[in-house]
Protein backbone atom coordinates (compact mmCIF):
# COMPACT_ATOMS: atom_id res chain seq x y z
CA UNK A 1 24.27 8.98 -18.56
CA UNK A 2 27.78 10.13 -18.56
CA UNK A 3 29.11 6.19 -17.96
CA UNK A 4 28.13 5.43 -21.52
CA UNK A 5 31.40 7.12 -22.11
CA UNK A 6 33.57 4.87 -20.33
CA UNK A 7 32.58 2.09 -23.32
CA UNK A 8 32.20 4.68 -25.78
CA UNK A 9 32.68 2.07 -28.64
CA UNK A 10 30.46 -0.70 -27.44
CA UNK A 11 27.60 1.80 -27.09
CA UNK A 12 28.35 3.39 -30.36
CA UNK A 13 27.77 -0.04 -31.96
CA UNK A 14 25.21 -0.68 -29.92
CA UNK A 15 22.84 2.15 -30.73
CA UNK A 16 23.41 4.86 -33.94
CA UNK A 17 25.95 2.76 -35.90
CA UNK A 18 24.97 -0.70 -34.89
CA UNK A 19 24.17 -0.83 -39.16
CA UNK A 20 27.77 -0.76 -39.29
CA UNK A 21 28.41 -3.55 -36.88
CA UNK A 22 30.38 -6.30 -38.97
CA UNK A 23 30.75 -8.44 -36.00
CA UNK A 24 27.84 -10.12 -33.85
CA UNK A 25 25.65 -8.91 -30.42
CA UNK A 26 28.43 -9.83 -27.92
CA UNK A 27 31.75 -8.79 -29.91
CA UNK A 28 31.32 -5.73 -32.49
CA UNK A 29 34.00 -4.17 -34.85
CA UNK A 30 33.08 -1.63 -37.87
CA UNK A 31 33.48 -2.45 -41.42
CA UNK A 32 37.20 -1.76 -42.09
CA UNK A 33 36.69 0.75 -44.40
CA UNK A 34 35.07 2.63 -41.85
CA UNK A 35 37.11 2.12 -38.59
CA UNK A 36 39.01 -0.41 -37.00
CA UNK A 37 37.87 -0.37 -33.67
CA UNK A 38 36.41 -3.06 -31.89
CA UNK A 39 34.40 -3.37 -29.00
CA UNK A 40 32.65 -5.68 -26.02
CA UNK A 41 30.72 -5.38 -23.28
CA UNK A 42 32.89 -6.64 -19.94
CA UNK A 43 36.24 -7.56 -21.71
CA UNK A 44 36.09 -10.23 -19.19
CA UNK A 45 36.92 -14.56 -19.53
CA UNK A 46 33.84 -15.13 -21.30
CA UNK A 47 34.10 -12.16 -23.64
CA UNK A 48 38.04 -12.89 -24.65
CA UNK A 49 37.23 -16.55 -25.18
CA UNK A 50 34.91 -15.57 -27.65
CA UNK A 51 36.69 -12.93 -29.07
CA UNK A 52 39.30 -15.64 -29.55
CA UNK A 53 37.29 -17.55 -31.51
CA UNK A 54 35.28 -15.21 -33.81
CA UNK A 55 37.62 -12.09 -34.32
CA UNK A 56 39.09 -12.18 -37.93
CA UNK A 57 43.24 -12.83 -37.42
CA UNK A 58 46.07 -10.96 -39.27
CA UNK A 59 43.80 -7.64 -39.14
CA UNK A 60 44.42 -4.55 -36.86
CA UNK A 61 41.83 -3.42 -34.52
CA UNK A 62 42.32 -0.50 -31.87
CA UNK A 63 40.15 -0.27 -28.23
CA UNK A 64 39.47 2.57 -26.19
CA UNK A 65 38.46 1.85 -23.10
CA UNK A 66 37.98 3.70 -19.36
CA UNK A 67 39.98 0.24 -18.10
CA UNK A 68 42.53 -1.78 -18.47
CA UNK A 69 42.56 -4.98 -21.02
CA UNK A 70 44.22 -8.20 -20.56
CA UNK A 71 44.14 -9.69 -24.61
CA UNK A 72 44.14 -13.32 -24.97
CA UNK A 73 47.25 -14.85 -25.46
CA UNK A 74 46.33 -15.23 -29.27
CA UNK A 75 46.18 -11.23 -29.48
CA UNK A 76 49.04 -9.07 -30.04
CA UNK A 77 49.35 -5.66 -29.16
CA UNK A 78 51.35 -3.40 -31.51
CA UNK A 79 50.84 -0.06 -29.83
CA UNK A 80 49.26 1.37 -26.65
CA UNK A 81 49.14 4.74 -25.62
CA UNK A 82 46.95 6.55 -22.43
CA UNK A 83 44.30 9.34 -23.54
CA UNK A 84 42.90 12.01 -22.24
CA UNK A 85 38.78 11.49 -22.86
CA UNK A 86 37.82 15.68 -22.75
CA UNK A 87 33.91 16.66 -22.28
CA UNK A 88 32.25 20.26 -23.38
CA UNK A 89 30.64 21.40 -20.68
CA UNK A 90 30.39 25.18 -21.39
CA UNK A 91 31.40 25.60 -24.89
CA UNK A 92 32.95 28.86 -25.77
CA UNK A 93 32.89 29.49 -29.32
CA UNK A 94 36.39 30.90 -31.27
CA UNK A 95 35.70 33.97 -34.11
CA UNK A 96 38.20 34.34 -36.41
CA UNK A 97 38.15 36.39 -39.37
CA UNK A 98 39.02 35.65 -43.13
CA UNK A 99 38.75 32.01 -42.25
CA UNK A 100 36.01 30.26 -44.49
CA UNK A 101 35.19 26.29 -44.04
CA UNK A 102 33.64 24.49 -46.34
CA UNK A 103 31.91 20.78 -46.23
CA UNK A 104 33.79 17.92 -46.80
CA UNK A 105 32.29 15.20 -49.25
CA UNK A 106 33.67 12.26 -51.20
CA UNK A 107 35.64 14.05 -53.81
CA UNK A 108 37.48 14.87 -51.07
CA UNK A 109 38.31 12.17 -49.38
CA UNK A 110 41.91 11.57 -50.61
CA UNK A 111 43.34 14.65 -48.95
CA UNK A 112 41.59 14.04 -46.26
CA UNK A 113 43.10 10.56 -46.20
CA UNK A 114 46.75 12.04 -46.89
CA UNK A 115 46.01 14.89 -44.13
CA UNK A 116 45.34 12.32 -41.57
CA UNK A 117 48.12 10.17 -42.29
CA UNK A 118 50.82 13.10 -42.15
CA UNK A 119 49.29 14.34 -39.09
CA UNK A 120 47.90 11.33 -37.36
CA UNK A 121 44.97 12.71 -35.36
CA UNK A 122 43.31 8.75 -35.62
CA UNK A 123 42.20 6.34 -37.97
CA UNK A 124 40.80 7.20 -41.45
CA UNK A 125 40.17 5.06 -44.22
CA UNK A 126 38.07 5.21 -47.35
CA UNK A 127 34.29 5.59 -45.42
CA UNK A 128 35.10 7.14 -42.89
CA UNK A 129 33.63 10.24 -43.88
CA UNK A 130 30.39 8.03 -43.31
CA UNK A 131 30.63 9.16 -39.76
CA UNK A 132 29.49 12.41 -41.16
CA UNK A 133 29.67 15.99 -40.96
CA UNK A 134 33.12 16.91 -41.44
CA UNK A 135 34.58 20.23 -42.65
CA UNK A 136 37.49 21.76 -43.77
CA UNK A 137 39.60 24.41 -43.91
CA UNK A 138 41.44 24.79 -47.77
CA UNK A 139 44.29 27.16 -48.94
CA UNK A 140 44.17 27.04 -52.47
CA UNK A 141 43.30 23.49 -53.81
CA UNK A 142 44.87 21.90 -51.08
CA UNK A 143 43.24 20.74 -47.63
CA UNK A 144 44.83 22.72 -45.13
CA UNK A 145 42.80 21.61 -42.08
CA UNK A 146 39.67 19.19 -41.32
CA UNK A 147 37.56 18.12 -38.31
CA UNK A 148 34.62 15.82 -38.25
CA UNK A 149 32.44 13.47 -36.24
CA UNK A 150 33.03 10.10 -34.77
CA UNK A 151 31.36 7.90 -32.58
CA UNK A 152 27.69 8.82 -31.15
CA UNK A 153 25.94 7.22 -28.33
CA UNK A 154 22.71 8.54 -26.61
CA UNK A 155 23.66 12.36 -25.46
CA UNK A 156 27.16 12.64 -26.89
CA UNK A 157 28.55 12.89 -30.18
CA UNK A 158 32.16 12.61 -30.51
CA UNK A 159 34.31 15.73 -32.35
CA UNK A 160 37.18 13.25 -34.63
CA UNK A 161 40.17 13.75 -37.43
CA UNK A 162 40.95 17.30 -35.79
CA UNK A 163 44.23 18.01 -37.39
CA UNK A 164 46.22 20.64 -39.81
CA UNK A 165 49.14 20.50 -42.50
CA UNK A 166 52.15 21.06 -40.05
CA UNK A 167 52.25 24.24 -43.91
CA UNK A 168 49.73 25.85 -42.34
CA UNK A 169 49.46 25.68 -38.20
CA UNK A 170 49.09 29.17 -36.40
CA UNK A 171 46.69 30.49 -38.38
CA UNK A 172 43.50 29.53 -36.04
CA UNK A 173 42.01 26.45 -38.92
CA UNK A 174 41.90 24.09 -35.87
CA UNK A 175 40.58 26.47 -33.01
CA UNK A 176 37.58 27.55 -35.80
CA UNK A 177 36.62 23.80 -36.92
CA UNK A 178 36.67 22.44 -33.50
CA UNK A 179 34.26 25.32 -32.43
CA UNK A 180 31.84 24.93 -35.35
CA UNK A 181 32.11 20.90 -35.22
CA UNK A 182 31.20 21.55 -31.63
CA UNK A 183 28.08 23.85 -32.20
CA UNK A 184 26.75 21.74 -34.39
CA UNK A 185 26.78 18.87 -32.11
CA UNK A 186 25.18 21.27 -29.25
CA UNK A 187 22.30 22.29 -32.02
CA UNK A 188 21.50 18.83 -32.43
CA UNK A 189 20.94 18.17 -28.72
CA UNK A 190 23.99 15.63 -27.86
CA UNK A 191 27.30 17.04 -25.92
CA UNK A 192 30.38 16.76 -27.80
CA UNK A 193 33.39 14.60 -26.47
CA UNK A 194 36.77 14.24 -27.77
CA UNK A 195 39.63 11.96 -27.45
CA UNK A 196 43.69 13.25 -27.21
CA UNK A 197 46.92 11.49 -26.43
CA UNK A 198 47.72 12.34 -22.85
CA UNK A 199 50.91 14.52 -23.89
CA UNK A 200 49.37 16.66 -25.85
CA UNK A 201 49.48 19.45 -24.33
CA UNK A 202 49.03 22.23 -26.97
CA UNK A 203 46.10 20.30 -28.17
CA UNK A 204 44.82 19.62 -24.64
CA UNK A 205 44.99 23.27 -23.98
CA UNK A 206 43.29 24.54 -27.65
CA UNK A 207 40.44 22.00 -26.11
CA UNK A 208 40.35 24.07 -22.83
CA UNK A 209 39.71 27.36 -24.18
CA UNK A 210 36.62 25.92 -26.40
CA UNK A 211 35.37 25.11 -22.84
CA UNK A 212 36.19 20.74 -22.76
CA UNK A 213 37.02 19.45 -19.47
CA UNK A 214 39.32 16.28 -18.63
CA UNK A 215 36.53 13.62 -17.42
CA UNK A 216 39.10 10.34 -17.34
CA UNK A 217 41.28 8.63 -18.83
CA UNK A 218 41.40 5.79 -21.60
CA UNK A 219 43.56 3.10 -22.68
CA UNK A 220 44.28 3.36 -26.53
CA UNK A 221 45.68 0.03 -28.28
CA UNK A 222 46.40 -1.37 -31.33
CA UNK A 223 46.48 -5.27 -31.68
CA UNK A 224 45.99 -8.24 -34.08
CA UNK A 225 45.01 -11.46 -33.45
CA UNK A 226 47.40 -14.19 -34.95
CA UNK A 227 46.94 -16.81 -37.58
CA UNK A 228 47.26 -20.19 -36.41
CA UNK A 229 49.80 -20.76 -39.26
């Protein structure tokens, strides 16, 4: 059902990486080394008073969300941003000649850490790549371009960490991982999904021509809930 996708992270949790829940069955956060995102069920009285009490303080944590959240007053929120949640619906694969991927694996996971930090597509930390399946595009030595899997729920599989070295944009690396990270998502039976900030727009319209569609929008945040001291 497409409404798993309004509570993307809860369901994620809740089903294929609910091994990777560090939290407990009514608020659920990944291992920080994976992700920082955090998740409940309703967001609602009951949920924030227990969030208050059990989330770890002085950490960040990031939501998305088809809704709006009201923190408790303990909770801080250090950035907030609207996105555009995009579904493929008729995937159109992109061709492009003299352009060779390659698998990502642990050796490389320090460019891909320094990628995603230049370019800021979302979180990445040291297991990350745990999600799985992520590729890359490299001139030379260097990483030049990656793409990779995120959060999976029943049907859907979420396309992640799109993003190339501002050295090395025109050339088609992003158009050519986001089609193969899609197919491979499509082979294995689930839809792909993506997430993208809301002004976007050349990214918005990259994910267009690969055949994603708009289905709502999400509320993005950053917060931290503070020490007593």
């Amino acid at each position: 059902m497409e409404s798993l996708l309004d509570n993307p992270i809860w369901e994620s949790l809740c089903s294929y990486h609910q091994h990777n829940n560090e939290g407990d069955d009514r608020l659920k956060y990944f291992y920080p080394e994976i992700s920082p995102f955090v998740a409940m069920a309703e967001w609602g009285e009951a949920d924030k008073n227990h969030l208050d009490k059990h989330l770890p303080a002085d950490r960040n944590f990031f939501y998305i969300i088809n809704k709006n959240i009201e923190l408790p007053v303990s909770c801080k929120k250090g950035f907030t941003i609207r996105l555009f949640q995009m579904v493929c619906r008729n995937h159109i694969p992109f061709m492009a000649q003299g352009i060779t991927t390659r698998v990502l694996d642990t050796a490389d996971i320090p460019q891909m850490i320094e990628l995603t930090a230049l370019t800021k597509p979302g979180p990445f930390n040291n297991r990350t790549i745990e999600f799985g399946n992520y590729i890359g595009v490299f001139e030379g030595d260097r990483l030049a371009a990656m793409a990779g899997e995120r959060l999976k729920i029943s049907g859907y599989t979420e396309v992640s960490a799109i993003c190339t070295h501002p050295d090395f944009t025109g050339k088609g690396y992003g158009a050519v991982l986001l089609s193969q990270a899609s197919s491979r998502i499509l082979r294995d039976g689930q839809i792909p999904f993506l997430h993208v900030r809301n002004d976007n727009t050349r990214a918005i319209k990259m994910y267009e021509k690969a055949g994603y569609t708009i289905r709502t929008e999400m509320d993005f945040a950053i917060f931290k809930k503070m020490s007593d001291g």
